[in-house]
N, C-alpha and C. Protein backbone atom coordinates (compact mmCIF):
# COMPACT_ATOMS: atom_id res chain seq x y z
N UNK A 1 -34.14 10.20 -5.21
CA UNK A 1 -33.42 9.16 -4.51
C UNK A 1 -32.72 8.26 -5.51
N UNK A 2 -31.79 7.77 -4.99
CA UNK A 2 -30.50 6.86 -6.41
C UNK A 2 -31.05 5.89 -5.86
N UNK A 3 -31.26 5.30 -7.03
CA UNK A 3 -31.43 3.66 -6.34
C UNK A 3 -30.81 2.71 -6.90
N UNK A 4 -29.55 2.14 -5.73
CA UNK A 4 -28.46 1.05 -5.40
C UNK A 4 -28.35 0.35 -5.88
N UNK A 5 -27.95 -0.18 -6.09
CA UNK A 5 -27.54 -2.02 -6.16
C UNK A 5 -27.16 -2.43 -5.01
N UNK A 6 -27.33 -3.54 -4.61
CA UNK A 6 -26.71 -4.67 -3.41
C UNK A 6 -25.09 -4.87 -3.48
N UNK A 7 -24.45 -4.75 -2.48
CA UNK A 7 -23.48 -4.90 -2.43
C UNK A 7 -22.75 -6.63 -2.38
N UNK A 8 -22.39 -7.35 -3.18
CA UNK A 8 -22.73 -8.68 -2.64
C UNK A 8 -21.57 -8.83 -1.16
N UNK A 9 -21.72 -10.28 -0.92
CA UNK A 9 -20.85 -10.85 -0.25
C UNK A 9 -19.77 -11.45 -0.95
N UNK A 10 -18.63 -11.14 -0.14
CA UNK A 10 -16.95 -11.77 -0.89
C UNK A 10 -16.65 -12.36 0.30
N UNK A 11 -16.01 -13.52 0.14
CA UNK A 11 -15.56 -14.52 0.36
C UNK A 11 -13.66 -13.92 0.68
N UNK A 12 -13.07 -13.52 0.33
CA UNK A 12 -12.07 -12.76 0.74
C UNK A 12 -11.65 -11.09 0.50
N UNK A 13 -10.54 -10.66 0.83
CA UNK A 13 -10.18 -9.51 0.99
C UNK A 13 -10.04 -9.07 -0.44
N UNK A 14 -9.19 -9.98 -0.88
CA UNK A 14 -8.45 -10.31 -2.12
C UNK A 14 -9.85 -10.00 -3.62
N UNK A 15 -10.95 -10.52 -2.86
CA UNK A 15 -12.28 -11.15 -3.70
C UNK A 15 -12.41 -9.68 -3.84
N UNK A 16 -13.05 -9.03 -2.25
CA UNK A 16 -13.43 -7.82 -2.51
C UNK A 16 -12.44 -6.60 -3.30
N UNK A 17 -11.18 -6.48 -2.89
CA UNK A 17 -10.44 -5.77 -3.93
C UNK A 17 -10.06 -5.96 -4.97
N UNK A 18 -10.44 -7.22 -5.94
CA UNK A 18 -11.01 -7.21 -7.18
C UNK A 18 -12.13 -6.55 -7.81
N UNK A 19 -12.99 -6.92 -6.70
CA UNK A 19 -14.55 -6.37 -7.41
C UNK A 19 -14.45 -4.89 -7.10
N UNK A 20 -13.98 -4.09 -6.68
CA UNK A 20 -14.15 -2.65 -6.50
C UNK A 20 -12.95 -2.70 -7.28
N UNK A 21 -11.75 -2.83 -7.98
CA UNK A 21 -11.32 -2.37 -8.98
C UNK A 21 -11.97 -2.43 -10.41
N UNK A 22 -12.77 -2.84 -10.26
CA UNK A 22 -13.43 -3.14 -11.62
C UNK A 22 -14.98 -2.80 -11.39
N UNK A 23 -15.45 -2.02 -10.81
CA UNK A 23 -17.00 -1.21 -10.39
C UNK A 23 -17.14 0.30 -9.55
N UNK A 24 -17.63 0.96 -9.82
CA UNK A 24 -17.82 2.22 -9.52
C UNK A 24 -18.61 2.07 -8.24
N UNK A 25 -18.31 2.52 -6.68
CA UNK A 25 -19.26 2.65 -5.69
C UNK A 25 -20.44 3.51 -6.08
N UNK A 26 -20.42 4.18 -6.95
CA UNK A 26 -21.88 5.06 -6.84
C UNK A 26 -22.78 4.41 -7.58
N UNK A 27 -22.50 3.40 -8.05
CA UNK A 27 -23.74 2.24 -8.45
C UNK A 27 -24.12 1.69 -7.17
N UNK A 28 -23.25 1.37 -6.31
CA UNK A 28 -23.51 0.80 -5.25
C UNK A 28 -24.14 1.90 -3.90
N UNK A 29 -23.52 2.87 -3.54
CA UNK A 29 -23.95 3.69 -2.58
C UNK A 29 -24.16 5.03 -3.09
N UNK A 30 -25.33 6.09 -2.06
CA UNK A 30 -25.64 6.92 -2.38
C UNK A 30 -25.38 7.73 -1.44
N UNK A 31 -23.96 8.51 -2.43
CA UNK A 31 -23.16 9.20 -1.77
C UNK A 31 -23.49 10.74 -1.67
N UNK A 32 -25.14 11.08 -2.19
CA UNK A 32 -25.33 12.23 -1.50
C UNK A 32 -25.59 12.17 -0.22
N UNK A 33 -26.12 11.17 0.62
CA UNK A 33 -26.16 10.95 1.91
C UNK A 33 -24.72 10.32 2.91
N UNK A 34 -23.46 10.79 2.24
CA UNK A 34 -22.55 10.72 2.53
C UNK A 34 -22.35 12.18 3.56
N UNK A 35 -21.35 11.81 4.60
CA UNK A 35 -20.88 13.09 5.49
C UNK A 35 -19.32 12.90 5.89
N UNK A 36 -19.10 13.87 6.16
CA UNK A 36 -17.57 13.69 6.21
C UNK A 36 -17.14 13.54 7.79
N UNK A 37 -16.37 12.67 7.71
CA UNK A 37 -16.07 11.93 9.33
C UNK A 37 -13.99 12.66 9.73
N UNK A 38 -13.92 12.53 10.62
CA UNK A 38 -13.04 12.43 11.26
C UNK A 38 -11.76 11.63 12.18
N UNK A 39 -11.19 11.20 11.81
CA UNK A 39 -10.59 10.08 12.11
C UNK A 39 -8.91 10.20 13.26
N UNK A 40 -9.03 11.05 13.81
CA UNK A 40 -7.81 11.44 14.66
C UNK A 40 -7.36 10.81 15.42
N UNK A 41 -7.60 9.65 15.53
CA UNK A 41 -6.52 8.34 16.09
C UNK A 41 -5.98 7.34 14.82
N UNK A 42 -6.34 7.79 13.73
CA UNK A 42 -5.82 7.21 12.80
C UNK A 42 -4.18 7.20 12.34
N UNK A 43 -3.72 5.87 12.71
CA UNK A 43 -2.18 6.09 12.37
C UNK A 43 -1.83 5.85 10.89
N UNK A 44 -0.86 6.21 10.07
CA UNK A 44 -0.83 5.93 8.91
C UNK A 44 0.20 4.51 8.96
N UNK A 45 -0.28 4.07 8.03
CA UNK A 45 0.83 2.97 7.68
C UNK A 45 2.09 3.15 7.74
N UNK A 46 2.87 2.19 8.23
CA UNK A 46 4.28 1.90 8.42
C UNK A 46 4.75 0.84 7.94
N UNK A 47 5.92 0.34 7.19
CA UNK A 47 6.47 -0.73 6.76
C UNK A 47 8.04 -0.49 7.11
N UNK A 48 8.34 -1.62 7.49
CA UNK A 48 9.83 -1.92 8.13
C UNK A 48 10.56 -2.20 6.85
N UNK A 49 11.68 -0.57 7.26
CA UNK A 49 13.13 -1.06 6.61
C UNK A 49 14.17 -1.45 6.93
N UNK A 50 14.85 -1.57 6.36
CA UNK A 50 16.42 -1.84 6.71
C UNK A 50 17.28 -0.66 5.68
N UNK A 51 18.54 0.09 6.91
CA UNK A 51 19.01 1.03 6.20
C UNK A 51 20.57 0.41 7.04
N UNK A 52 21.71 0.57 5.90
CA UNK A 52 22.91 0.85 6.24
C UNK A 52 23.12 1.78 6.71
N UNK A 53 23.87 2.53 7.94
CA UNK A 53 24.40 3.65 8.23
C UNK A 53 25.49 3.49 8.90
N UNK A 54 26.83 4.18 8.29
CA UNK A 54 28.08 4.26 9.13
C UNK A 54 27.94 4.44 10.72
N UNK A 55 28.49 3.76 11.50
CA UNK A 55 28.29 3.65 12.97
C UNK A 55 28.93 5.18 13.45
N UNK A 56 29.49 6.02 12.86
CA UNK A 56 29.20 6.91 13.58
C UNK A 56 27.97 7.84 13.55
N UNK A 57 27.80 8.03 12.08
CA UNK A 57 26.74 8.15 11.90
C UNK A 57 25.16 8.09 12.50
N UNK A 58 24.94 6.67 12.81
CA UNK A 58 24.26 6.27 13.50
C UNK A 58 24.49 6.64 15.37
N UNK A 59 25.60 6.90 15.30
CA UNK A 59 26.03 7.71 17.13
C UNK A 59 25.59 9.08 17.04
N UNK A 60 25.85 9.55 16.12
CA UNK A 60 25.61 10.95 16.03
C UNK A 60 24.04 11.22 16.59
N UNK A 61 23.29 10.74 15.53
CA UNK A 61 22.25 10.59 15.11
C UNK A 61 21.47 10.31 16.99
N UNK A 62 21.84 9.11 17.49
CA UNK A 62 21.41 9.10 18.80
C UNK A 62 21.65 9.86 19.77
N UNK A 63 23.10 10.83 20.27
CA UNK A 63 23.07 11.64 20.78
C UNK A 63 22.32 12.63 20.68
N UNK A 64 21.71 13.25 19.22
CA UNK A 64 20.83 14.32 18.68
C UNK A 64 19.74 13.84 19.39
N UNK A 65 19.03 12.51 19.42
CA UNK A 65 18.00 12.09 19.75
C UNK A 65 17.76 12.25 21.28
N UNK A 66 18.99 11.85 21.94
CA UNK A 66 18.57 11.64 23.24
C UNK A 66 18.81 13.14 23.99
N UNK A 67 19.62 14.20 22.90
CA UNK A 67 19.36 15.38 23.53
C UNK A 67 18.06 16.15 23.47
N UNK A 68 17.20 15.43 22.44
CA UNK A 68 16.06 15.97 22.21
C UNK A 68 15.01 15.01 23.16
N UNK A 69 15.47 14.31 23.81
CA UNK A 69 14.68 13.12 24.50
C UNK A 69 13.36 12.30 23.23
N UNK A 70 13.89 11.86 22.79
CA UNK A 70 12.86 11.33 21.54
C UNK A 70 13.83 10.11 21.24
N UNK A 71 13.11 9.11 20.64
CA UNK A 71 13.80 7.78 20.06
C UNK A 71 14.37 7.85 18.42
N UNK A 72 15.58 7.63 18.41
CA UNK A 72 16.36 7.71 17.48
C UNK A 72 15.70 7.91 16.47
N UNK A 73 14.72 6.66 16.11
CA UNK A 73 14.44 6.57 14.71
C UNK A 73 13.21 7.05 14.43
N UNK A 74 12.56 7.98 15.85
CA UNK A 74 11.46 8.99 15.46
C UNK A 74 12.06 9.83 14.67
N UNK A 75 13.46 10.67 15.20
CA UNK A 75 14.01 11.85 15.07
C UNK A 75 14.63 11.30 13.64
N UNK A 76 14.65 10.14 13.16
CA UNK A 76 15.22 9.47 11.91
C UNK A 76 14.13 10.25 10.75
N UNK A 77 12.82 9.76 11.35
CA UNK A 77 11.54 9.74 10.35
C UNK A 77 10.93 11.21 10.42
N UNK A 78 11.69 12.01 11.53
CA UNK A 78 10.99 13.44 11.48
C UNK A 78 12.02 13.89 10.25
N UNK A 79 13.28 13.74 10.56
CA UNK A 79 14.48 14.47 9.34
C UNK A 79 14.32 14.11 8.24
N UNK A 80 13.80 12.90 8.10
CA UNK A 80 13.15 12.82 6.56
C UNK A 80 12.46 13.23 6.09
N UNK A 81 11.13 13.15 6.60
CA UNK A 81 9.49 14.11 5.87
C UNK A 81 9.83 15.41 6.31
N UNK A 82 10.95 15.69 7.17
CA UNK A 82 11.38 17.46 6.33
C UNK A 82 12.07 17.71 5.41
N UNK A 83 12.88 16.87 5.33
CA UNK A 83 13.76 17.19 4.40
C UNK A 83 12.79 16.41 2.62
N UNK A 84 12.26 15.21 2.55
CA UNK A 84 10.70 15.23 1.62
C UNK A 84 10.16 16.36 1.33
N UNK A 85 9.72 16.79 2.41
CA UNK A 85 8.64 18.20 2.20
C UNK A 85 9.53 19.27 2.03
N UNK A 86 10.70 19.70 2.10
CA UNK A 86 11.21 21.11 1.61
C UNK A 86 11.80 20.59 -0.29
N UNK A 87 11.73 19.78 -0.29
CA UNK A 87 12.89 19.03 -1.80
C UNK A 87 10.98 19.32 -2.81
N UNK A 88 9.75 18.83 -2.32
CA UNK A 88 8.73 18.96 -3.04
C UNK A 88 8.45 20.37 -3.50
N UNK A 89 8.79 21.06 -1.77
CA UNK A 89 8.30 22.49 -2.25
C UNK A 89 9.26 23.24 -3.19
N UNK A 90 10.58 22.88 -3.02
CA UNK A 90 11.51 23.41 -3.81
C UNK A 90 11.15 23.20 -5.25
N UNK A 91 11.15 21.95 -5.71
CA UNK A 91 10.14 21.43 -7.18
C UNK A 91 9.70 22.19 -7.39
N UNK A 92 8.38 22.61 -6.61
CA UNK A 92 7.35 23.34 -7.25
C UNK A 92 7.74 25.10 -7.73
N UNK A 93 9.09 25.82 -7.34
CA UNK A 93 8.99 26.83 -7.74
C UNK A 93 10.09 27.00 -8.36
């Protein structure tokens, strides 16, 4: 059996993501009694941009959308992480 240390109490967010940049959890927890979880309502983070796009452009772009019945700037964020993910795989060979 590993035996722990106490995890203390922090006083902020800020507090605690100091102290775990600068300490190893396996002093703290014993991660052979770790199991692996599942998380499928988990959304990933999003942060708001702002993008210029020529107004037709941006027409285009919505007709595509609304022929696909989907919201513009889903069909914005799907054409990107494909077009991301074929430019990575291309890299790699």
């Amino acid at each position: 059996m590993n035996k722990t240390a106490k995890v203390p109490k922090f006083k902020s967010e800020s507090e605690e993501r100091a102290f775990w940049e600068t300490h190893d959890s396996s002093d703290y927890l014993d991660w052979s009694k770790a199991s692996a979880v599942s998380l499928p309502n988990l959304k990933p983070s999003t942060k708001t941009i702002s993008i210029r796009l020529p107004e037709s452009l941006l027409e285009s772009i919505k007709v595509e959308a609304n022929r696909r019945d989907i919201p513009y700037q889903s069909l914005i964020k799907v054409w990107l992480a494909e077009d991301v993910k074929a430019s990575r795989a291309s890299d790699k060979n």
